[in-house]
N, C-alpha and C. Protein backbone atom coordinates (compact mmCIF):
# COMPACT_ATOMS: atom_id res chain seq x y z
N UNK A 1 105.43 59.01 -10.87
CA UNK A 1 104.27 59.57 -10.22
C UNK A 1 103.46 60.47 -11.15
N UNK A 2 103.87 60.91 -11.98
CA UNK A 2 103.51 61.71 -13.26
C UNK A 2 102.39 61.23 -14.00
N UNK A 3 103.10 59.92 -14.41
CA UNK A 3 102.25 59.01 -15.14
C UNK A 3 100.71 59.10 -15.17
N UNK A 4 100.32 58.89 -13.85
CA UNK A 4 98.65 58.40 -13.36
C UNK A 4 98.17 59.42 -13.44
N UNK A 5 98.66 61.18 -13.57
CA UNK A 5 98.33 61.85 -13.10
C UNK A 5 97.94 62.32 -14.63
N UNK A 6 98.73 62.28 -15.48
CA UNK A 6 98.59 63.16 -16.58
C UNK A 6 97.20 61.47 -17.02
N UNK A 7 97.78 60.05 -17.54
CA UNK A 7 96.48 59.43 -17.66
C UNK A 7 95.24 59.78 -16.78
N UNK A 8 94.70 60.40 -15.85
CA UNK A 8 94.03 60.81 -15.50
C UNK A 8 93.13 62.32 -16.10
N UNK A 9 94.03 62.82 -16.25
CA UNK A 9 94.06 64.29 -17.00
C UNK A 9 93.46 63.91 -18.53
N UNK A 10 94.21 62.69 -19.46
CA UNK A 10 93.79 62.54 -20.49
C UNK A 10 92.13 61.79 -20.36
N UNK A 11 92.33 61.02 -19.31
CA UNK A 11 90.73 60.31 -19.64
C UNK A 11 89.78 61.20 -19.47
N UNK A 12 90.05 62.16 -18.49
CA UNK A 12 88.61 63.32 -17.73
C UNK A 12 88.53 64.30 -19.14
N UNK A 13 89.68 64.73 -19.77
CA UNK A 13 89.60 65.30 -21.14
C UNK A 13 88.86 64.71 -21.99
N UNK A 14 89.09 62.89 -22.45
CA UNK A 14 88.02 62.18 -23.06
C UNK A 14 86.67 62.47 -23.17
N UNK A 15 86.65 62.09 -21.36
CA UNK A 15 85.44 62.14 -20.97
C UNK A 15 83.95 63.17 -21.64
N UNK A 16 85.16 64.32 -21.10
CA UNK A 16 84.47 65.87 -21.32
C UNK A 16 84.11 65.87 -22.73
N UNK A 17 84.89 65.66 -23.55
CA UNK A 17 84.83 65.87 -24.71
C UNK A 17 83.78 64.74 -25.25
N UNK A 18 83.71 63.41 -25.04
CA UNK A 18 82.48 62.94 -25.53
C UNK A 18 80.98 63.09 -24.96
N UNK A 19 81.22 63.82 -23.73
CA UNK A 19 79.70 64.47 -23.03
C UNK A 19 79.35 65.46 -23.88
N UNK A 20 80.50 66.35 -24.84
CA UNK A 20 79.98 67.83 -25.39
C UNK A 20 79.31 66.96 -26.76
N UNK A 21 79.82 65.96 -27.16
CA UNK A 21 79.28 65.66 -28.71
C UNK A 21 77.68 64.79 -28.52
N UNK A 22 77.32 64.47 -27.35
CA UNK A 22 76.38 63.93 -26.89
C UNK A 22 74.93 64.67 -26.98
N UNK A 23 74.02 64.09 -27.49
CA UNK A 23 73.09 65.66 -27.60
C UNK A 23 71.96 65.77 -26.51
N UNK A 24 71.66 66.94 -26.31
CA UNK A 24 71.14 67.06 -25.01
C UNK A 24 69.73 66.84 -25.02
N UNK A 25 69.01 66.32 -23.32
CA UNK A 25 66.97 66.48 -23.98
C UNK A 25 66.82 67.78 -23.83
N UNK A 26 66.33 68.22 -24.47
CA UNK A 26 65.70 69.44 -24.79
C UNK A 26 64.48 69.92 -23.08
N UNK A 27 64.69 71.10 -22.72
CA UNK A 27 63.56 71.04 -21.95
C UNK A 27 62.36 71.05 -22.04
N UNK A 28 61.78 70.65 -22.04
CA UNK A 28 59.85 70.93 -21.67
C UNK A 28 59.48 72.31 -22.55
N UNK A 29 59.09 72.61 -23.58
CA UNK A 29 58.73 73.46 -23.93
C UNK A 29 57.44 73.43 -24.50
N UNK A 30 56.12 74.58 -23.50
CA UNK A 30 54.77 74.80 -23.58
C UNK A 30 54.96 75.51 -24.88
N UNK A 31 53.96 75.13 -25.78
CA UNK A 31 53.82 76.28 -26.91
C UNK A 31 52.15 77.11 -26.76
N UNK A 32 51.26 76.30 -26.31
CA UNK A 32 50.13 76.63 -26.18
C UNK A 32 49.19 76.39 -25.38
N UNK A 33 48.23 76.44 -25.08
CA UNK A 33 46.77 75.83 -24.47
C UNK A 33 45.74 75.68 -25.15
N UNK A 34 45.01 74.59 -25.63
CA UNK A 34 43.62 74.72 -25.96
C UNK A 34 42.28 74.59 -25.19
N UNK A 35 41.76 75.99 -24.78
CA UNK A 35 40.92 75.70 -23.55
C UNK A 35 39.90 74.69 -24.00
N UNK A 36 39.17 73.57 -23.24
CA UNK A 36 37.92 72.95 -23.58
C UNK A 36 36.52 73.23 -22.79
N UNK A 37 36.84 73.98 -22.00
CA UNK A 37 35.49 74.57 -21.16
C UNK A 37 35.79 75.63 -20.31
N UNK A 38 34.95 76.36 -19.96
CA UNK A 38 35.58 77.49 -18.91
C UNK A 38 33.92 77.65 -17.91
N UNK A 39 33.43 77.23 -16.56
CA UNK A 39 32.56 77.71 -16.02
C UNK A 39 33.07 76.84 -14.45
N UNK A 40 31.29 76.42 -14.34
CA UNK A 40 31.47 76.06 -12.99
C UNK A 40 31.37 74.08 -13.49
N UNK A 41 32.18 74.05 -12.11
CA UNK A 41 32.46 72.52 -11.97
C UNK A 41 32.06 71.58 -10.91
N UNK A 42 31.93 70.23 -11.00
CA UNK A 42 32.02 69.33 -9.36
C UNK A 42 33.64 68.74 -9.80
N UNK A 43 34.04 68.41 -8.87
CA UNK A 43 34.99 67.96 -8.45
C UNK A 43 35.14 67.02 -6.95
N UNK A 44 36.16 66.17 -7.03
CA UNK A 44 36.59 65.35 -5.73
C UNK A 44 38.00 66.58 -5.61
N UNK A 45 37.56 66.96 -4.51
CA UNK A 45 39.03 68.11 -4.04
C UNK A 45 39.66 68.31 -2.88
N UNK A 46 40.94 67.89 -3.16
CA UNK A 46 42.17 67.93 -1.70
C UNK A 46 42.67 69.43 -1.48
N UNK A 47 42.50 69.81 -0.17
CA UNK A 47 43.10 70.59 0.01
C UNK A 47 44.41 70.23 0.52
N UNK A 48 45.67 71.21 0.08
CA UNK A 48 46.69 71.06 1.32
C UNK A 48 47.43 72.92 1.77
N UNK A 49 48.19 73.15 2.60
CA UNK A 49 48.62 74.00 2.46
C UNK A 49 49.46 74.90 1.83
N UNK A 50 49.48 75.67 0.78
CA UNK A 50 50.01 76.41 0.10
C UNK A 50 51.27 76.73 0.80
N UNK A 51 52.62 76.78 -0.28
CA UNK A 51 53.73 76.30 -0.09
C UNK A 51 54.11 77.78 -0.80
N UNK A 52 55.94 77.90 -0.75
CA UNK A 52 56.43 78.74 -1.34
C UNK A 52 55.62 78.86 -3.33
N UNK A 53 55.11 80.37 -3.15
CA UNK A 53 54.96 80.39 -4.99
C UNK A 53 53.20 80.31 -4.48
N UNK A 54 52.54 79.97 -3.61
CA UNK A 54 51.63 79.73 -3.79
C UNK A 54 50.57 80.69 -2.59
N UNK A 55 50.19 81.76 -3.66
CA UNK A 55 49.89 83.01 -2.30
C UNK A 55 48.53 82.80 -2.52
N UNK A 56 47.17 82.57 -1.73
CA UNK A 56 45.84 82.77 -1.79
C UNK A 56 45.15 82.69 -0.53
N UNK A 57 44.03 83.33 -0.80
CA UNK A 57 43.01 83.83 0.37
C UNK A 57 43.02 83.15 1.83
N UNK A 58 43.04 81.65 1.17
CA UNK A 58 42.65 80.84 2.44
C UNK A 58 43.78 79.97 3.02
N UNK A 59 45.69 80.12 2.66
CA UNK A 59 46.42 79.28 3.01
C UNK A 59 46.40 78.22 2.43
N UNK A 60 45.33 77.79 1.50
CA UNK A 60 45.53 76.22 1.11
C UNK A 60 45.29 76.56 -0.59
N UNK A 61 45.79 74.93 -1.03
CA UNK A 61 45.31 74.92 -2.45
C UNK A 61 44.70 73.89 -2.79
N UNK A 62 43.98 73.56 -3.31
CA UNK A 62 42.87 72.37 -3.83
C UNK A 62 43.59 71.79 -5.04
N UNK A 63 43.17 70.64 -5.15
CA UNK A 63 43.89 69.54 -6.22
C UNK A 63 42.57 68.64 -6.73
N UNK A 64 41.98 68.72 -7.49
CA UNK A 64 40.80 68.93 -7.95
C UNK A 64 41.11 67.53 -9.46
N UNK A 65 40.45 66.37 -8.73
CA UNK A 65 40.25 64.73 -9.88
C UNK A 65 38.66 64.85 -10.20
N UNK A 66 38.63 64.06 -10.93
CA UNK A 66 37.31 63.81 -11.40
C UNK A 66 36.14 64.67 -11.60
N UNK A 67 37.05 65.58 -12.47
CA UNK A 67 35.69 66.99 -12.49
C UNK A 67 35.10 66.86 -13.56
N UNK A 68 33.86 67.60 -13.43
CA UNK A 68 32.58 67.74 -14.23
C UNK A 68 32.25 68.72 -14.15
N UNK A 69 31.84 69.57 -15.86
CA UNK A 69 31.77 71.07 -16.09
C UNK A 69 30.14 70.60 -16.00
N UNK A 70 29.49 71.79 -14.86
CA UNK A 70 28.22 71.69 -14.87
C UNK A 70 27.70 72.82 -15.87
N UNK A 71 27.75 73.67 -16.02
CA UNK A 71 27.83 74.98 -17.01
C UNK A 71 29.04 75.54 -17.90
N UNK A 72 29.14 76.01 -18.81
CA UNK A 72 29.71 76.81 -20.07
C UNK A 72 29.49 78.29 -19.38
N UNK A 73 29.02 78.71 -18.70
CA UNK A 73 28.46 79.64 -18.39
C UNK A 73 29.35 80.42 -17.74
N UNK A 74 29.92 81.44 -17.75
CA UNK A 74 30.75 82.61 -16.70
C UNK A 74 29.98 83.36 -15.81
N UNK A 75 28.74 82.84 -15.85
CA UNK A 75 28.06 83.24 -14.28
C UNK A 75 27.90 82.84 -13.64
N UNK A 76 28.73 82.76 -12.27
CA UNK A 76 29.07 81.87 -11.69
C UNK A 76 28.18 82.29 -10.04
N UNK A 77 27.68 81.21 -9.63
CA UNK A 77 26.56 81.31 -8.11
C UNK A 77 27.55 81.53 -6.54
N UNK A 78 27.04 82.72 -5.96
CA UNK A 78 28.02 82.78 -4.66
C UNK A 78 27.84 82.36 -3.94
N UNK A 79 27.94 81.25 -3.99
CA UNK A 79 27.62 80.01 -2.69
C UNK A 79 29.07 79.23 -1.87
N UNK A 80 29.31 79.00 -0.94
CA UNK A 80 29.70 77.75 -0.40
C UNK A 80 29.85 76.76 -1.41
N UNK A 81 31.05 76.02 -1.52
CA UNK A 81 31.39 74.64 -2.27
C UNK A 81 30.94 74.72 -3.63
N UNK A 82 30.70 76.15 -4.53
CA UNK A 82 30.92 76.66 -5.87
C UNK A 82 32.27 76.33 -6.25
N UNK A 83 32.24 75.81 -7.61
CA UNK A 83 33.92 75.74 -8.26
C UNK A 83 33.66 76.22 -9.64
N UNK A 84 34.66 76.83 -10.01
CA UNK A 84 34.66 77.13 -11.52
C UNK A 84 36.18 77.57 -12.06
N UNK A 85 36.37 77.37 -12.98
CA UNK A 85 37.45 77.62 -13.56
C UNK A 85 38.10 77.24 -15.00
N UNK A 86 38.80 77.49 -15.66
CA UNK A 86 39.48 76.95 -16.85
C UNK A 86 39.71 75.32 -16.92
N UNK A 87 39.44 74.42 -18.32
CA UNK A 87 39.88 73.50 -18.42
C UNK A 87 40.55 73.34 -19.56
N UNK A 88 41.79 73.04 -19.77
CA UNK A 88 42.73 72.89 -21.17
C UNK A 88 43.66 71.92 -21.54
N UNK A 89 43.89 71.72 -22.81
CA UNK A 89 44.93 70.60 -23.07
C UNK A 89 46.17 71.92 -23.47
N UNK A 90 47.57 70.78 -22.24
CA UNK A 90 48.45 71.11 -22.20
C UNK A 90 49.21 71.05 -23.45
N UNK A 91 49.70 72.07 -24.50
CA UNK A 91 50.33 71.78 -25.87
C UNK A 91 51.60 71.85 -25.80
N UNK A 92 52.75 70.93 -26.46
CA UNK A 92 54.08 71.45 -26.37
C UNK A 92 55.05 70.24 -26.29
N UNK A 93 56.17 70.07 -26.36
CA UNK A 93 56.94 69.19 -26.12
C UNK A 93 57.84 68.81 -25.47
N UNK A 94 58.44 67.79 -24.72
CA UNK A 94 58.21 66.69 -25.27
C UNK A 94 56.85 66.26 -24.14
N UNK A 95 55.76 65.34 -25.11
CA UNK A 95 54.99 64.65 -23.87
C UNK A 95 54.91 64.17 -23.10
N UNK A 96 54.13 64.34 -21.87
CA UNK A 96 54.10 63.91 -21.00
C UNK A 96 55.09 64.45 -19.73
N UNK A 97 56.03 65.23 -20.68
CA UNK A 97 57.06 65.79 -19.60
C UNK A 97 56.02 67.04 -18.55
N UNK A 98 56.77 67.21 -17.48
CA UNK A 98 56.20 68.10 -16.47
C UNK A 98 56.49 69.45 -16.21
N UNK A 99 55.55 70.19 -16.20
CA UNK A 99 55.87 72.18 -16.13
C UNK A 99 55.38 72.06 -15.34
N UNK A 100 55.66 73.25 -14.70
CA UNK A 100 54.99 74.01 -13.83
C UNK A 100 53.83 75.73 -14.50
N UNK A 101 52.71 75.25 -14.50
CA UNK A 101 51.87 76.62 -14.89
C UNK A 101 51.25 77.63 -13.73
N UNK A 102 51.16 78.71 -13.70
CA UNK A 102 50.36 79.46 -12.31
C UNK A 102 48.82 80.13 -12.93
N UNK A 103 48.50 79.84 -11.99
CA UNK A 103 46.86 80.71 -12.36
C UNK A 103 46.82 81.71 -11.27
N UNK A 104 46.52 82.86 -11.87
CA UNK A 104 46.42 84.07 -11.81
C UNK A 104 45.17 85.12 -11.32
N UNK A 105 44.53 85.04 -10.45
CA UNK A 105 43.23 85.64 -10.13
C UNK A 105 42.77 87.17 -9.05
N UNK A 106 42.70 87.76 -10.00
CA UNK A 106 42.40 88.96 -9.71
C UNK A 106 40.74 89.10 -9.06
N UNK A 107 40.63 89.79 -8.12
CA UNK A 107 39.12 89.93 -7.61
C UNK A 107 38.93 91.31 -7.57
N UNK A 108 37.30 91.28 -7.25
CA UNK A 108 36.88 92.58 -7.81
C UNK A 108 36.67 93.48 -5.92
N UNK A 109 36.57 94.67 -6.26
CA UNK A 109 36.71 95.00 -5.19
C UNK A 109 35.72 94.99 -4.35
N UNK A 110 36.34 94.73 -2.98
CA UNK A 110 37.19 95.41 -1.86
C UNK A 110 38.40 94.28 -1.61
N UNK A 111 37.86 92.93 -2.44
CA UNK A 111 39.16 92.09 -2.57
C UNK A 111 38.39 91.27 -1.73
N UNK A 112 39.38 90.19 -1.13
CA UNK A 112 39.08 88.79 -0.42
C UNK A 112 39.61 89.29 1.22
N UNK A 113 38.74 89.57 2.81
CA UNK A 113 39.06 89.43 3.66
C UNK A 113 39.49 88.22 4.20
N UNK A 114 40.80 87.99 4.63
CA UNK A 114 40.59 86.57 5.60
C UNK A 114 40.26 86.72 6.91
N UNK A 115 39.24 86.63 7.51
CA UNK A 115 38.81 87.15 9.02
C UNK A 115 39.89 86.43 9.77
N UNK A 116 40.40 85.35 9.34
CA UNK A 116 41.70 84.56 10.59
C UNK A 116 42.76 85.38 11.17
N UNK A 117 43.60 85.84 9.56
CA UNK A 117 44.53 86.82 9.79
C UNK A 117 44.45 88.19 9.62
N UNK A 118 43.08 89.11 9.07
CA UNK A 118 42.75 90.12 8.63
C UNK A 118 43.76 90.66 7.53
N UNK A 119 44.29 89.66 6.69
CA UNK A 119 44.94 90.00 5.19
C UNK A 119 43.37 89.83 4.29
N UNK A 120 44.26 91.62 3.19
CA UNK A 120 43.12 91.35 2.64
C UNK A 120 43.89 91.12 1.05
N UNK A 121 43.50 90.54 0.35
CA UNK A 121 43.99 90.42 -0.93
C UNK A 121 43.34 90.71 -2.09
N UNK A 122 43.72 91.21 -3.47
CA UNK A 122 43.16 91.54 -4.42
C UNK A 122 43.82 90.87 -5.82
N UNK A 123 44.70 90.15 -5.67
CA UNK A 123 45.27 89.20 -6.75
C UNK A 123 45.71 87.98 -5.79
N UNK A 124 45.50 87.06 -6.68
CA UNK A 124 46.36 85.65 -6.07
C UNK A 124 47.43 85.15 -7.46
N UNK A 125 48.39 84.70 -7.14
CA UNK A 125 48.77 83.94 -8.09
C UNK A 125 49.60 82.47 -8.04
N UNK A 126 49.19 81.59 -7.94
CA UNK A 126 49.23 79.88 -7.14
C UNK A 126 50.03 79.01 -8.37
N UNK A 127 51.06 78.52 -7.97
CA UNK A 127 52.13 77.77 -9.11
C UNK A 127 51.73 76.56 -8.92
N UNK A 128 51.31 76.01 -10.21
CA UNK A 128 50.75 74.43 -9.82
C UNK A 128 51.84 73.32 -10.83
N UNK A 129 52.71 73.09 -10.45
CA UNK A 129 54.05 72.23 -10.58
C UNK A 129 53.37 70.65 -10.85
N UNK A 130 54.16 70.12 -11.90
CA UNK A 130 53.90 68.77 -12.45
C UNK A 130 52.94 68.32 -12.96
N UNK A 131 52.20 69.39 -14.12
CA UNK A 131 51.33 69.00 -14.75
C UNK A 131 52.15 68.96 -15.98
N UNK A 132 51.34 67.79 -16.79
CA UNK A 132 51.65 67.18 -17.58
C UNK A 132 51.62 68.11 -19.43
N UNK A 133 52.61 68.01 -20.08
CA UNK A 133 52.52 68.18 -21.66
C UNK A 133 51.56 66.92 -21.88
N UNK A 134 50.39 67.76 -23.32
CA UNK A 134 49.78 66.95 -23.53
C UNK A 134 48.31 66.33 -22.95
N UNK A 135 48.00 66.27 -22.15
CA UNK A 135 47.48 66.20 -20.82
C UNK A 135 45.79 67.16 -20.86
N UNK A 136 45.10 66.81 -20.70
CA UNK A 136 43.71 67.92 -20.28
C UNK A 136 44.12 68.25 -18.38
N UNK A 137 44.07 69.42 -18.44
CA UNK A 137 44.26 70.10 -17.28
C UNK A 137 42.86 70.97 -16.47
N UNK A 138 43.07 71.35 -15.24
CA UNK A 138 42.07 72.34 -15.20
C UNK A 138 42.69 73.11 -13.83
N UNK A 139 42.58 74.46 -13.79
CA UNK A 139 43.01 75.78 -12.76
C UNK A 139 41.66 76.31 -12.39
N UNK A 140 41.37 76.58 -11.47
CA UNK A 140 40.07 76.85 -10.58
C UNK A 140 40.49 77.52 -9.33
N UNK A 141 39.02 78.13 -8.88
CA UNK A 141 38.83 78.67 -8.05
C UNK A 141 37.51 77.75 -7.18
N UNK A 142 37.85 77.05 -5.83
CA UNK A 142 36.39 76.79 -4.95
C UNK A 142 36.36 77.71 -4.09
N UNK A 143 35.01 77.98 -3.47
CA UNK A 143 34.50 78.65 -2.46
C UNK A 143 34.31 77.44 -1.41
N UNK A 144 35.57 77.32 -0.17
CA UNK A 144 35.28 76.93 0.89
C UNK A 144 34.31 77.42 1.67
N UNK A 145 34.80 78.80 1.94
CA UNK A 145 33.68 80.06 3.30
C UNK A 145 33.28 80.92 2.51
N UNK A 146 31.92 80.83 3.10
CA UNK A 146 31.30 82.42 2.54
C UNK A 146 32.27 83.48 2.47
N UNK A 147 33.20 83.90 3.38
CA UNK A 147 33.47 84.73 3.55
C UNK A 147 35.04 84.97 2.27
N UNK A 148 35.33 84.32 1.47
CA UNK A 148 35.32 84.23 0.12
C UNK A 148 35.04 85.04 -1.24
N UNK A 149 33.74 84.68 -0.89
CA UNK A 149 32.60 85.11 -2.15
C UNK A 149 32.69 86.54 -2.00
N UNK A 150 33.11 87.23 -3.32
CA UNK A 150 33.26 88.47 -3.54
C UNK A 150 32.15 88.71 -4.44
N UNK A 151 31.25 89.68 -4.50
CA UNK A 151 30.74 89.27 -5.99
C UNK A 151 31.22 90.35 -6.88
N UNK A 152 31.16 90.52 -8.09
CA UNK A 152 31.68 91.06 -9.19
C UNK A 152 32.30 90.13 -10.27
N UNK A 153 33.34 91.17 -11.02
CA UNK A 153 34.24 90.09 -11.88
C UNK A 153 35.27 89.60 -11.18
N UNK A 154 35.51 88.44 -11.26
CA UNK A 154 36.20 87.63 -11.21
C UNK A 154 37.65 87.32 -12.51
N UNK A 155 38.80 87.53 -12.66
CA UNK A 155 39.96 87.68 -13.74
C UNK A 155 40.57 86.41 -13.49
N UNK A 156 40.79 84.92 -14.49
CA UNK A 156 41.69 83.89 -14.29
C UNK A 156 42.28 84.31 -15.48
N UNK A 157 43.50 84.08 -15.00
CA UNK A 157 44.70 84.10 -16.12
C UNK A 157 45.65 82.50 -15.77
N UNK A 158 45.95 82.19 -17.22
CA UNK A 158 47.37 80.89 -17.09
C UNK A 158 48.16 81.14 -17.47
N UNK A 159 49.15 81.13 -17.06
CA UNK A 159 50.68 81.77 -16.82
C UNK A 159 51.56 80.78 -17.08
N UNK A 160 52.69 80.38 -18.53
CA UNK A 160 53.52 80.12 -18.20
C UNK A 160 55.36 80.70 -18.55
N UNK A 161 55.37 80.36 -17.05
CA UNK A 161 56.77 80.94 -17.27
C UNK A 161 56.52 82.77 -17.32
N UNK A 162 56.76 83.61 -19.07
CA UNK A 162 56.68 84.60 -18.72
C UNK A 162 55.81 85.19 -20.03
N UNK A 163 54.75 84.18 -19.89
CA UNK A 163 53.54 83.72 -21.05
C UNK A 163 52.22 83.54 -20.66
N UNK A 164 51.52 84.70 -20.79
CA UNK A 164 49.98 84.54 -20.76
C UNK A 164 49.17 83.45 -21.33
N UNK A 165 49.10 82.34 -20.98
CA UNK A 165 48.19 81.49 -22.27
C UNK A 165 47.17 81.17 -22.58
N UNK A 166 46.13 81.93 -21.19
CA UNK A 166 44.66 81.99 -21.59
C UNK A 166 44.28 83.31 -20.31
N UNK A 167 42.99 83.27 -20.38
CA UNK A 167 42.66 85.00 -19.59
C UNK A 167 40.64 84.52 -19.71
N UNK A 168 40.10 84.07 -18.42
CA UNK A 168 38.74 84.40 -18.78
C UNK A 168 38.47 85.06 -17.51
N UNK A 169 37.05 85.84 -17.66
CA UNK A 169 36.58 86.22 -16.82
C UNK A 169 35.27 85.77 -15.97
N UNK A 170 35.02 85.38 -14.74
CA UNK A 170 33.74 85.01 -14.75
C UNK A 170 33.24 86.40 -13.58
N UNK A 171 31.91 86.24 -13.58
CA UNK A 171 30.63 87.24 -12.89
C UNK A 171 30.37 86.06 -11.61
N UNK A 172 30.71 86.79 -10.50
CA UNK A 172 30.20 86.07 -9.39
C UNK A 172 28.95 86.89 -8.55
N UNK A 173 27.94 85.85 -8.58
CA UNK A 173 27.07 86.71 -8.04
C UNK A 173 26.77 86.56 -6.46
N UNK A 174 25.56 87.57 -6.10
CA UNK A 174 25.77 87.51 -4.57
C UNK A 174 24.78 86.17 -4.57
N UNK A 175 24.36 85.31 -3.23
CA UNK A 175 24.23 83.99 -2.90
C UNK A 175 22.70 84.40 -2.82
């Protein structure tokens, strides 16, 4: 009865031992961002509801294809269905693999009312999971409701992990 027990013992020892000489993938490691535009944009944009990691004004987060930088400009118009924000290529290795980056947005005061729930907020910071190494990206801010539109400065930061990797500011003005 011994027998099976100790051959058992020797193969899982095998085992172990040729998993340690095996070499591992390396994780996903961001080294940089190269921004390629920073203003206002059009976009085709999904909202859905903001999930654990993902705290902002209005409960939801936008997922934003087919955009087009209408301005270079950080003065940005306080209107209804305004978008603007950072656009960058994701740097780092290995390609194509998937991070998670957060964008970071500070508002100017008295902050963002939500009249729904009467939270008022003065930073957001929204984890946007499975974007690509390699990759042109973009982190934004739209104005669904007027009631939104703060005007002043506006602070985007990209965040990864426990890494600042870009920081602009835009000027939102009143409508």
């Amino acid at each position: 009865m011994r027998l099976p027990l100790v051959v058992f013992s020797l193969l899982t020892a095998a085992a172990t031992a040729a998993a340690a000489q095996m070499p591992t993938a390396a994780a996903p490691a961001v080294t940089s961002i190269t921004v390629t535009s920073a203003g206002t944009y059009t976009a085709q944009t999904t909202s859905t509801p903001a999930r654990s990691g993902q705290q902002t004004p209005t409960g939801t987060v936008g997922t934003a294809a087919d955009w087009h930088f209408l301005s270079d400009s950080t003065d940005v118009p306080g209107k209804a269905g305004t978008q603007f924000g950072i656009e960058f290529r994701l740097e780092g290795t290995p390609a194509g693999d998937p991070v998670t980056l957060y964008a970071a947005f500070t508002f100017p005061p008295p902050g963002i009312r939500n009249p729904n729930t009467g939270e008022v907020m003065h930073a957001a910071k929204i984890a946007f999971p499975n974007l690509k190494i390699g990759t042109l990206c973009l982190l934004g801010y739209g104005f669904d409701n007027a009631w939104e539109i703060v005007p002043g400065v506006w602070t985007e930061q990209i965040w990864y992990q426990d890494r600042m990797l870009a920081e602009r500011s835009f000027t939102v003005s009143k409508e």
